[in-house]
N, C-alpha and C. Protein backbone atom coordinates (compact mmCIF):
# COMPACT_ATOMS: atom_id res chain seq x y z
N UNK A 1 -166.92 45.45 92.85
CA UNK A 1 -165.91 46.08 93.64
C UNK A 1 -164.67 46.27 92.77
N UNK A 2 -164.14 47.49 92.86
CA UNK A 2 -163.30 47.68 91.86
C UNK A 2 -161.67 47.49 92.73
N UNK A 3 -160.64 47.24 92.04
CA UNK A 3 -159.29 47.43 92.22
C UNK A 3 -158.80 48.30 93.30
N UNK A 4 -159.26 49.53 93.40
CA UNK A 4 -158.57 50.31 94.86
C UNK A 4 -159.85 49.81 96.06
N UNK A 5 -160.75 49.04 95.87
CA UNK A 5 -161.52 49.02 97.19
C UNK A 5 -161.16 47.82 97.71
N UNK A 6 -160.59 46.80 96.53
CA UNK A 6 -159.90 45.28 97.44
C UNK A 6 -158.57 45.44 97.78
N UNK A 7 -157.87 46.79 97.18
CA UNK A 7 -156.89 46.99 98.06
C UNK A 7 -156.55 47.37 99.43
N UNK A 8 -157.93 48.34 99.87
CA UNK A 8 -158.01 48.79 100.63
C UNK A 8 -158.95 48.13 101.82
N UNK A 9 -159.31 47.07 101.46
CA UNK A 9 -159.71 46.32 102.35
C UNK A 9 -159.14 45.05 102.70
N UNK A 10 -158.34 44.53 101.22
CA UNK A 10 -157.01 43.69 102.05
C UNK A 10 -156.48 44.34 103.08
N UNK A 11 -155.98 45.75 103.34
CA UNK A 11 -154.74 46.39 104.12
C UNK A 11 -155.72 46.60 104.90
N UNK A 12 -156.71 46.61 105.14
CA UNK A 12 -157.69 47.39 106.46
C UNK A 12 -157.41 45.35 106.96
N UNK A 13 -157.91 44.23 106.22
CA UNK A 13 -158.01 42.81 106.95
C UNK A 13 -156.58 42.89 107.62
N UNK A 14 -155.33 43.27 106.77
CA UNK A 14 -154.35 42.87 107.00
C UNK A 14 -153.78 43.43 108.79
N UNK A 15 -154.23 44.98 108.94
CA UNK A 15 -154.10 45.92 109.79
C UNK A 15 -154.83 44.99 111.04
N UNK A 16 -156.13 44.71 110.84
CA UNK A 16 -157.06 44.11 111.93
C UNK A 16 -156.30 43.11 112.24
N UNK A 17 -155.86 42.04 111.39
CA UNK A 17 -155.39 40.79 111.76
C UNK A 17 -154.11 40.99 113.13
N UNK A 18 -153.27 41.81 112.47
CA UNK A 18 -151.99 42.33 113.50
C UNK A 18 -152.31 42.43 114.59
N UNK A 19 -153.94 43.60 115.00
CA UNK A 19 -153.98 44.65 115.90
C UNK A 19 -154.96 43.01 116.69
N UNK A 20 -155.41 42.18 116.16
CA UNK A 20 -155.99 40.91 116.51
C UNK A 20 -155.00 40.09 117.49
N UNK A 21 -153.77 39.17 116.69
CA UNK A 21 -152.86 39.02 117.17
C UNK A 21 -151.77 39.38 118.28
N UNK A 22 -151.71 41.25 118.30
CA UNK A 22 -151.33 41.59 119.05
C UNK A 22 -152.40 41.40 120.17
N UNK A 23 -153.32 41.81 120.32
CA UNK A 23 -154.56 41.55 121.90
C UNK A 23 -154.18 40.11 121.85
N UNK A 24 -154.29 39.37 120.70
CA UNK A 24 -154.24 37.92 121.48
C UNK A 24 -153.10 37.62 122.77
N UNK A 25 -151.93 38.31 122.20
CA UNK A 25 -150.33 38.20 122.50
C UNK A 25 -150.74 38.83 124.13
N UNK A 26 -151.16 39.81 123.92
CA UNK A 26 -151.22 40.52 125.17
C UNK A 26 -151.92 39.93 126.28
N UNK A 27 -153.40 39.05 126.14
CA UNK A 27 -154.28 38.48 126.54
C UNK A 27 -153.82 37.40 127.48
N UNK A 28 -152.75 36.39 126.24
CA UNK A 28 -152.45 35.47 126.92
C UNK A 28 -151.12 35.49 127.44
N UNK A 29 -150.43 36.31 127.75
CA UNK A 29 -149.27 36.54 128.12
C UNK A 29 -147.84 36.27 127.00
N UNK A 30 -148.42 36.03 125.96
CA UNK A 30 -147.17 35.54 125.05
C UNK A 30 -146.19 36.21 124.79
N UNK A 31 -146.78 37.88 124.43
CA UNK A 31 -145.88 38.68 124.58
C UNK A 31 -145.49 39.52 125.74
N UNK A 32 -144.02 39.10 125.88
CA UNK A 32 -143.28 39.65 127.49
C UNK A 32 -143.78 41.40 127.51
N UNK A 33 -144.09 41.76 128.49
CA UNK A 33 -144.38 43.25 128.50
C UNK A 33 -142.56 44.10 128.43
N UNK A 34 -141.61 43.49 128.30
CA UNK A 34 -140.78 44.01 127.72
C UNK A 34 -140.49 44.45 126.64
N UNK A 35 -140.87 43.22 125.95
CA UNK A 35 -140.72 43.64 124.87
C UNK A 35 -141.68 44.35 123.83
N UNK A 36 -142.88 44.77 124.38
CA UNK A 36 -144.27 44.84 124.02
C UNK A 36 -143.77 46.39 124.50
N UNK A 37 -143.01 47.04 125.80
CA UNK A 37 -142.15 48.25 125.95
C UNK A 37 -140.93 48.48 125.07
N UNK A 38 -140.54 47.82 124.30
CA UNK A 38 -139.47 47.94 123.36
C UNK A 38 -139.98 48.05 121.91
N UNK A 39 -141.18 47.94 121.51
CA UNK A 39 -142.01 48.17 120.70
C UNK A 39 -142.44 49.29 120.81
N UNK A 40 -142.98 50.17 121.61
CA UNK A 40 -143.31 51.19 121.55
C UNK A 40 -142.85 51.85 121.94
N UNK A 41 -141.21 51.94 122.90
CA UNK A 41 -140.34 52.90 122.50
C UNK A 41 -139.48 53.33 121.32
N UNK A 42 -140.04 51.76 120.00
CA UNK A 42 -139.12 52.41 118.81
C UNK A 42 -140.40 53.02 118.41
N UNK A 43 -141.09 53.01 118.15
CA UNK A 43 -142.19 53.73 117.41
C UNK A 43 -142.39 54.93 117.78
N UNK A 44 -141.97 55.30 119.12
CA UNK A 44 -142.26 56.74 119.65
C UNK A 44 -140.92 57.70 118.85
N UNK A 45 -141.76 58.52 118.34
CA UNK A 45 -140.83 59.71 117.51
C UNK A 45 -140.58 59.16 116.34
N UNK A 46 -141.12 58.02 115.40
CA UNK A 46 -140.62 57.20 114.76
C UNK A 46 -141.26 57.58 113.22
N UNK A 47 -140.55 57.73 112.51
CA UNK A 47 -141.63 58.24 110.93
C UNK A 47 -142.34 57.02 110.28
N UNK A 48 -141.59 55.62 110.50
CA UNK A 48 -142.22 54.72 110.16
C UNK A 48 -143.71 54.58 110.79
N UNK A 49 -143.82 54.52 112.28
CA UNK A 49 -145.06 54.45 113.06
C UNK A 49 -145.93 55.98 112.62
N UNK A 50 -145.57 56.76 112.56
CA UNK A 50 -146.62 57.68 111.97
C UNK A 50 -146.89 57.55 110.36
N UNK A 51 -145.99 57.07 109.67
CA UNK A 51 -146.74 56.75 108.04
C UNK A 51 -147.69 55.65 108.32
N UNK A 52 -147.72 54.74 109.39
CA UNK A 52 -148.63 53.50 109.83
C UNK A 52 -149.37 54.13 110.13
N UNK A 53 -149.89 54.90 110.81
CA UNK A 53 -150.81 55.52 111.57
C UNK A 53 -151.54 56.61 110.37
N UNK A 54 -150.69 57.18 109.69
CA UNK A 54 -151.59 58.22 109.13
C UNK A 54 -152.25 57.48 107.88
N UNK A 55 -151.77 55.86 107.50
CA UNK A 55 -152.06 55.32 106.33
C UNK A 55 -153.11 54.47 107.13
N UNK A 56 -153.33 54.18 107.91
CA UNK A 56 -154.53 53.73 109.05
C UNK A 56 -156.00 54.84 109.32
N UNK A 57 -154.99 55.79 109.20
CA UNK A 57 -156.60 57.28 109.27
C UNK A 57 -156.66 57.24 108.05
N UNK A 58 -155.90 57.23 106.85
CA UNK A 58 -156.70 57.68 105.71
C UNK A 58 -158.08 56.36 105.44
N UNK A 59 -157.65 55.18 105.68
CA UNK A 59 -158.20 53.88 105.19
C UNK A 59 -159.56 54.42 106.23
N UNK A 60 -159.22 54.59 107.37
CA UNK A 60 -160.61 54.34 108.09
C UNK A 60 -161.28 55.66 107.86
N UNK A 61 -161.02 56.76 107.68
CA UNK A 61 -161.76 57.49 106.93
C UNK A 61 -162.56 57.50 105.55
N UNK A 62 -161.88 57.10 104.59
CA UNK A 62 -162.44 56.37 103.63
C UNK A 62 -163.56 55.64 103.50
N UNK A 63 -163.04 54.66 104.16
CA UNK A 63 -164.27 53.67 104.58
C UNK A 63 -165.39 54.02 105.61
N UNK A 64 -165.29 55.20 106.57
CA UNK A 64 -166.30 55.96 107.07
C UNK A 64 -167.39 56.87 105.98
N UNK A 65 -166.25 57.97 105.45
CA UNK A 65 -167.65 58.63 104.17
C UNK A 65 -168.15 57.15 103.14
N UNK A 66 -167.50 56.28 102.79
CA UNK A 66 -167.76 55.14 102.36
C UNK A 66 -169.72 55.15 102.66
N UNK A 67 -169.38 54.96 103.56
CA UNK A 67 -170.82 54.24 104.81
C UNK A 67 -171.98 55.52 104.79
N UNK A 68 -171.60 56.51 104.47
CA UNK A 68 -172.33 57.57 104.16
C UNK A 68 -173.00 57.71 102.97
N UNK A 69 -172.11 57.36 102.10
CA UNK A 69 -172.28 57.96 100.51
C UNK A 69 -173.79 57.07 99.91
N UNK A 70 -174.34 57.60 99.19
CA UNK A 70 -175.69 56.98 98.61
C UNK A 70 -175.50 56.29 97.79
N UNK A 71 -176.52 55.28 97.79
CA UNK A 71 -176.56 54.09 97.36
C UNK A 71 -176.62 54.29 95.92
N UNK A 72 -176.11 53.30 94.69
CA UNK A 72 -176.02 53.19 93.66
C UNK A 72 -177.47 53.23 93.00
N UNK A 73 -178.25 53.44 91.98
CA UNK A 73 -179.59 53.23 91.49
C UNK A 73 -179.50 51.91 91.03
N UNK A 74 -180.50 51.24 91.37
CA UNK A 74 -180.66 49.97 91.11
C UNK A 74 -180.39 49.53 89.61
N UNK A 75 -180.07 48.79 88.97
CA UNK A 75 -180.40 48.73 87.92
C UNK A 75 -181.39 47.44 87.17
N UNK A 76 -182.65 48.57 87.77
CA UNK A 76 -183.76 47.76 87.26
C UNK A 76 -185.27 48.68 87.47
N UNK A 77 -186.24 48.59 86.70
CA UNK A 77 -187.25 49.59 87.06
C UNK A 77 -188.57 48.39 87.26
N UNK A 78 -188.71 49.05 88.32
CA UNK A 78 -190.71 48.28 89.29
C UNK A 78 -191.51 48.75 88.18
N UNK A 79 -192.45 47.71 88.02
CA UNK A 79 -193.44 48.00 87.93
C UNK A 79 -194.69 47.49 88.11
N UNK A 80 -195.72 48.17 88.52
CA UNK A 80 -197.04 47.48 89.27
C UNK A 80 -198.23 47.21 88.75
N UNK A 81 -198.42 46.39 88.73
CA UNK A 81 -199.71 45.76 88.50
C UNK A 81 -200.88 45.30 89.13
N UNK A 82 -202.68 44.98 88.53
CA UNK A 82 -203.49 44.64 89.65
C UNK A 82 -202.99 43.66 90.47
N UNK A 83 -201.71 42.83 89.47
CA UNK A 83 -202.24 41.40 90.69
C UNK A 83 -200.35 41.90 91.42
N UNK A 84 -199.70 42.80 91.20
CA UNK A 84 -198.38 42.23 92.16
C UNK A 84 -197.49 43.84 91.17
N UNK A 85 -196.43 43.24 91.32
CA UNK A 85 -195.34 43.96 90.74
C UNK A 85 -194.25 42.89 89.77
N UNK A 86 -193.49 43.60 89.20
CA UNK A 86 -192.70 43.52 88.32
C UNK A 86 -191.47 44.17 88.01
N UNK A 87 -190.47 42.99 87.74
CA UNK A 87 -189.40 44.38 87.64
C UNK A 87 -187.89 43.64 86.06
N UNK A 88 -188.07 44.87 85.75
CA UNK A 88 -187.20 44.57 84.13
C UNK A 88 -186.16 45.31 84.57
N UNK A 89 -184.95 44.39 84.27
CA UNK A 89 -183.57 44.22 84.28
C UNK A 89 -182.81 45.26 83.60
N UNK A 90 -181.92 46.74 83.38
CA UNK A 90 -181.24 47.30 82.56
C UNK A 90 -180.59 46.37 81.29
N UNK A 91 -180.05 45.02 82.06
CA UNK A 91 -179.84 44.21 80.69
C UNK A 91 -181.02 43.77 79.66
N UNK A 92 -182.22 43.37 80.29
CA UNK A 92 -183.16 43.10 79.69
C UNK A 92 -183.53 44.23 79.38
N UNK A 93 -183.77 45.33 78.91
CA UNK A 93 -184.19 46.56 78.00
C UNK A 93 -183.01 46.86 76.95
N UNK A 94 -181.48 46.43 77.59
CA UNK A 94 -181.06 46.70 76.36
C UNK A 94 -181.24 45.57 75.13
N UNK A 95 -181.37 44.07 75.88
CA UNK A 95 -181.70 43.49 75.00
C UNK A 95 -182.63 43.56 74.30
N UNK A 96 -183.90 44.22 74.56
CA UNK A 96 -185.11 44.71 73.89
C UNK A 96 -184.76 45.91 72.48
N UNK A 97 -183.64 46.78 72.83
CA UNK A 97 -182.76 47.85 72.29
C UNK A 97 -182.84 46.73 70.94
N UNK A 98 -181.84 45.93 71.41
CA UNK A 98 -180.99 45.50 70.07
C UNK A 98 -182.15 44.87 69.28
N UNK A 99 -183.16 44.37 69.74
CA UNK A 99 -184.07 43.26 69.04
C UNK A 99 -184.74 43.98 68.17
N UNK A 100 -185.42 45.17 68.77
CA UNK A 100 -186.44 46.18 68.10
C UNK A 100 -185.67 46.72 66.99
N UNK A 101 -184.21 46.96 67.26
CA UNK A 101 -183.75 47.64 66.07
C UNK A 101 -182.90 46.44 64.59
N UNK A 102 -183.61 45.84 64.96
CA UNK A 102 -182.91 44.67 63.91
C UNK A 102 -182.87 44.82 62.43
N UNK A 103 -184.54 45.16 62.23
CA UNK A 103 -185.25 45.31 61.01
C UNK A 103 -184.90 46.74 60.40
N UNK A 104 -183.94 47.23 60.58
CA UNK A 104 -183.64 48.65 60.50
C UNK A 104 -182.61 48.96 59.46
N UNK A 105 -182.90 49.14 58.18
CA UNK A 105 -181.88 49.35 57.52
C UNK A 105 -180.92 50.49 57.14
N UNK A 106 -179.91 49.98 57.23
CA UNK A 106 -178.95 51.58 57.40
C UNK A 106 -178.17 51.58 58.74
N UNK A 107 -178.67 50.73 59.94
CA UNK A 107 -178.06 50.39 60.71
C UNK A 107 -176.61 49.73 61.23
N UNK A 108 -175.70 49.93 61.12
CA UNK A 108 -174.76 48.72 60.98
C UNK A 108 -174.35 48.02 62.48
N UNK A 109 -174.26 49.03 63.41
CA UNK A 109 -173.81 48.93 64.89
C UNK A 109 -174.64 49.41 66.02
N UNK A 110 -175.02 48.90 66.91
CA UNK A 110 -175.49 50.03 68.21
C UNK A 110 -175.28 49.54 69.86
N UNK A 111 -174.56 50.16 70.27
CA UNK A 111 -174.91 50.08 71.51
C UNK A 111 -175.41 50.66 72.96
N UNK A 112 -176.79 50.36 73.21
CA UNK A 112 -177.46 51.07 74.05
C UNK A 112 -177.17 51.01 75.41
N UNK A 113 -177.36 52.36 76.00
CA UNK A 113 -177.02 52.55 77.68
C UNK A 113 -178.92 53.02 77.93
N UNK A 114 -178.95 52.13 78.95
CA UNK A 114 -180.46 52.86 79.85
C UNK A 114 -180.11 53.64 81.21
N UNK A 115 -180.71 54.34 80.80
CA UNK A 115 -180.75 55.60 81.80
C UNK A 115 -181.97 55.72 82.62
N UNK A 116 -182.26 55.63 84.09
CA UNK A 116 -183.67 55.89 84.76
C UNK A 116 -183.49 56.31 85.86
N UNK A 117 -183.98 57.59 85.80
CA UNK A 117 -183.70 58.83 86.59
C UNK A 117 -184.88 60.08 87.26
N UNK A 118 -185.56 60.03 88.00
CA UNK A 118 -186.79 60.51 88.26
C UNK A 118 -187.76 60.43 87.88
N UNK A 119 -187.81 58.80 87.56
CA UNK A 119 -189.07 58.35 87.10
C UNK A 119 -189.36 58.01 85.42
N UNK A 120 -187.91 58.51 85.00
CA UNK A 120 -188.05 58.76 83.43
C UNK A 120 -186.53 57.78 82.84
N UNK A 121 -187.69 57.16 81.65
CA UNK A 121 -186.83 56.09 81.20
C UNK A 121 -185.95 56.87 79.92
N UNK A 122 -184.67 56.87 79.88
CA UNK A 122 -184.39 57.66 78.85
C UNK A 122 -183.00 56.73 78.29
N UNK A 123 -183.33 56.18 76.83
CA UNK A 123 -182.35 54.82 75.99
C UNK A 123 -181.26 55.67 75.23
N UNK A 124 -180.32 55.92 75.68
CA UNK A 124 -179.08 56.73 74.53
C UNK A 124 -178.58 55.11 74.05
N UNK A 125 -178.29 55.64 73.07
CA UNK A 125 -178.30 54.61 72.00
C UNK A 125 -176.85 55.69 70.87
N UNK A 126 -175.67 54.76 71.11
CA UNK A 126 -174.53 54.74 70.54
C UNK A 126 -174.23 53.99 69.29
N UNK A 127 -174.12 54.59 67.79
CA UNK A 127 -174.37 53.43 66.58
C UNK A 127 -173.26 54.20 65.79
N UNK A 128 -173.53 52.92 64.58
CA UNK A 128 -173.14 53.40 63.63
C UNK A 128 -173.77 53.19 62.09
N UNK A 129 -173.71 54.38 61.19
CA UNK A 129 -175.14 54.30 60.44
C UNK A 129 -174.42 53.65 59.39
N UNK A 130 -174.41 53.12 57.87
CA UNK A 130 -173.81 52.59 57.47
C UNK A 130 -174.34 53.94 55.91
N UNK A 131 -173.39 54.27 54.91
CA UNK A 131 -172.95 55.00 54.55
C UNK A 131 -174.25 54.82 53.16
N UNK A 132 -174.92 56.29 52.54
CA UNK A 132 -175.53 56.24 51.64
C UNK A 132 -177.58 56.20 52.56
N UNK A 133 -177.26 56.34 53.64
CA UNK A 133 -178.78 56.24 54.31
C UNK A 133 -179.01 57.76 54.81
N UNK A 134 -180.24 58.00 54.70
CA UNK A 134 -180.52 59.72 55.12
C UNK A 134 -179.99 59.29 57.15
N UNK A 135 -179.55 60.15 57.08
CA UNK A 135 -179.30 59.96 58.83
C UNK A 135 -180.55 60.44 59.55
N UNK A 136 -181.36 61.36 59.75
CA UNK A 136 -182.63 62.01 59.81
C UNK A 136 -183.49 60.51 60.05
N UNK A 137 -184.02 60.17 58.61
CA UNK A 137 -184.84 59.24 58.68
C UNK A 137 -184.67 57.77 59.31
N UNK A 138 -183.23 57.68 59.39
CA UNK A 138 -182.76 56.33 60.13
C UNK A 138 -183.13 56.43 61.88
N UNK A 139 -182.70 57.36 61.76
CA UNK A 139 -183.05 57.80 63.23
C UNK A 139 -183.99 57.57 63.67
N UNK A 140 -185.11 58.63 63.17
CA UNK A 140 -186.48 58.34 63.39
C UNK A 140 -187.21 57.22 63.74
N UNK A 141 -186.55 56.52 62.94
CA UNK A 141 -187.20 55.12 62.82
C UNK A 141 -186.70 53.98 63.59
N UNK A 142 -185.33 54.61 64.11
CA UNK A 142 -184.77 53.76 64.92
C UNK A 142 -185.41 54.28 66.31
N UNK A 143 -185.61 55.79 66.74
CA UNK A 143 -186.01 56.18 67.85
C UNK A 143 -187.62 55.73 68.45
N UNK A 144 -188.35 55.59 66.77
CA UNK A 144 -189.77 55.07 67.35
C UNK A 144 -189.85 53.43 67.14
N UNK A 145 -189.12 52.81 66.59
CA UNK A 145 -189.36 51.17 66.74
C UNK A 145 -189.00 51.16 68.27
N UNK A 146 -187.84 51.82 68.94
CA UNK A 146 -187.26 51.38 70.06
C UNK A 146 -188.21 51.76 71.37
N UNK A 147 -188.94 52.55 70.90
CA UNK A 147 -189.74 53.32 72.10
C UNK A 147 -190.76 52.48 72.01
N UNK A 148 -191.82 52.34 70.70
CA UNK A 148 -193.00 51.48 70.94
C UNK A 148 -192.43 49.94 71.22
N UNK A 149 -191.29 49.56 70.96
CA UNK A 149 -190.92 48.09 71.13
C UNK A 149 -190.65 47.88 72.74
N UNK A 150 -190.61 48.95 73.67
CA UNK A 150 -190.06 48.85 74.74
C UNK A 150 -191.40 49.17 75.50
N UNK A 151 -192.10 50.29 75.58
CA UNK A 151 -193.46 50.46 75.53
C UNK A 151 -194.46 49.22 75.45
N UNK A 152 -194.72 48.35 74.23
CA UNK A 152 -194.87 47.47 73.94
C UNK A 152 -194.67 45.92 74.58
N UNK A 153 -193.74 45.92 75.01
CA UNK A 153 -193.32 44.11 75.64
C UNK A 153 -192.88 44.38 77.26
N UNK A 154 -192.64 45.95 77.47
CA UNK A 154 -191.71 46.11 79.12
C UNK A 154 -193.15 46.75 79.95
N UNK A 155 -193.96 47.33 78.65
CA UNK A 155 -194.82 48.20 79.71
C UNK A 155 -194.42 49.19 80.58
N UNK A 156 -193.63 49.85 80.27
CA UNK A 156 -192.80 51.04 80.78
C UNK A 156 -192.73 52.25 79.61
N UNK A 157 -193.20 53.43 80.32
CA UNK A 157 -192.93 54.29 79.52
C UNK A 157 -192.05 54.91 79.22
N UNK A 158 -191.36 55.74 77.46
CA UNK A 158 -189.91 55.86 77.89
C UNK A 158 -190.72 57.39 77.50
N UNK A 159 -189.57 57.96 78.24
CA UNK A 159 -189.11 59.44 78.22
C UNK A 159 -188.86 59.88 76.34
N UNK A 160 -187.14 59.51 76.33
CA UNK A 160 -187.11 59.89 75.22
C UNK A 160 -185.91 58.97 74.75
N UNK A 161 -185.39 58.84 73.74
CA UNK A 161 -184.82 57.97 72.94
C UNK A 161 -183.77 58.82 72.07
N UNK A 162 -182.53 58.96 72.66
CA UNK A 162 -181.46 59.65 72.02
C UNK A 162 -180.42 59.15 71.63
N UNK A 163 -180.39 59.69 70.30
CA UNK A 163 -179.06 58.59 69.25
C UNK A 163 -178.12 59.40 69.53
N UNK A 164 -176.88 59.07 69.19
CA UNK A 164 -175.54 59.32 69.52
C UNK A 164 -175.15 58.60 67.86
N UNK A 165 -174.46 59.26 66.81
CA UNK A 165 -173.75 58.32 65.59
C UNK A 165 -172.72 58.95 65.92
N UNK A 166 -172.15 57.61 66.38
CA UNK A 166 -170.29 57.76 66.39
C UNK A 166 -169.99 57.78 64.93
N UNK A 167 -170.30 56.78 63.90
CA UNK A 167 -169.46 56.95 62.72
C UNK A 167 -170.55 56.44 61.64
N UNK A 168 -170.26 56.47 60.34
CA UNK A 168 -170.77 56.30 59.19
C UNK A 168 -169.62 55.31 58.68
N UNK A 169 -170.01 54.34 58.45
CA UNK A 169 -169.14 53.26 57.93
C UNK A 169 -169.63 52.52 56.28
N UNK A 170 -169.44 52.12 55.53
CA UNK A 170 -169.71 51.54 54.20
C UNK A 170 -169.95 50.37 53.83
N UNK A 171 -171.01 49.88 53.18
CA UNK A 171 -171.85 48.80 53.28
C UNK A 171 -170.74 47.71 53.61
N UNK A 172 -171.21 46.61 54.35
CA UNK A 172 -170.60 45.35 54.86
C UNK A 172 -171.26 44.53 55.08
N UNK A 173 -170.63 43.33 55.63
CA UNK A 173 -171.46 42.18 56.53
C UNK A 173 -172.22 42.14 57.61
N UNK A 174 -171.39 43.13 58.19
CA UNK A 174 -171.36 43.16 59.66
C UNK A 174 -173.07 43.63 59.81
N UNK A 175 -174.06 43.82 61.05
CA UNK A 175 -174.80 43.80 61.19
C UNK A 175 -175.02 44.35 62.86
N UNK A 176 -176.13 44.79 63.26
CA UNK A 176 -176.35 44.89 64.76
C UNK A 176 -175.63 43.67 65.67
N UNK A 177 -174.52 43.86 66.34
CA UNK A 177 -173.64 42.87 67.61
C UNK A 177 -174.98 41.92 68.15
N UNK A 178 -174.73 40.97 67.98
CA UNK A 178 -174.71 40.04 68.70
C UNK A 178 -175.94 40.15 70.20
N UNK A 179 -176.77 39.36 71.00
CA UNK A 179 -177.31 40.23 72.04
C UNK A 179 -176.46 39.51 72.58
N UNK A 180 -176.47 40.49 74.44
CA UNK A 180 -175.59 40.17 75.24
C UNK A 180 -175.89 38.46 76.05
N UNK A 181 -175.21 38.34 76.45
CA UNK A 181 -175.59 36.43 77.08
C UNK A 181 -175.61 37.09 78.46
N UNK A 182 -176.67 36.47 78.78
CA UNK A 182 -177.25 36.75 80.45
C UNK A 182 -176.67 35.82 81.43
């Protein structure tokens, strides 16, 4: 849940709580119906009570197409077998990403996004090649270790396997990051 949706659902709790309180007030007599009439004669014609009100329709509208809108894609792909099913994690394939491409020289950086989208597994793969390597052949070799390595241990077939080289950088220490901690 991101930053404008816990805002907007603090102020939707905060709104309920009031409109709560007030029925309570009303329920049990706490609040005098005088003054419960002196309340809503300042609000009548009042710009404050209509910025309340129209900041009340936007929230509950919101949160209506909210309730509509389609569901996120899982991130994880089924798969079935004689005896049951199975299902591999988007983190667990990228960790498969980084493992397969270890042995890869010319490599210096990568980081893979999985993509699965009508049935089709497709690994963009964001790197960086390290300087003096044919780019062509790095590729290649990075595109088919990653496909049969994933193929291979996930049992899922991939679509296709697309590099992205952000940069060409010059021999170093540095090496393929780290895998991610689960």
């Amino acid at each position: 849940m991101n930053f404008r949706e816990r805002l907007v659902y603090l102020i939707l709790s905060l709104i309920l709580l009031l409109a709560a309180l007030l029925f309570l007030g009303f329920a049990f007599s706490i609040l005098p119906l005088e003054q419960v009439d002196a309340y809503i004669s300042y609000l009548y014609g009042n710009l404050y009570g209509a910025l309340i009100a129209l900041l009340v329709l936007i929230i509950s509208l919101w949160l209506f197409s909210k309730s509509f809108k389609a569901k996120e894609n899982a991130k994880l792909i089924t798969q079935s077998t004689p005896q049951g099913e199975y299902m591999v994690s988007f983190t667990a394939l990228e960790s498969m990403v980084l493992r397969s491409s270890k042995e890869i020289e010319g490599v210096k950086e990568l980081e893979p996004q999985i993509i699965y989208s009508d049935g089709n597994l497709i690994i963009f793969i964001k790197t960086v090649f390290f300087s003096g390597y044919e780019i062509p052949a790095v590729s290649q070799q990075l595109q088919e270790n990653v496909k049969n390595y994933i193929e291979e241990m996930a049992g899922i077939s991939v679509f296709t396997v697309k590099i992205f080289i952000e940069n060409v950088a010059e021999q170093g220490i540095n090496r393929i990051p780290r895998e991610k901690e689960v």
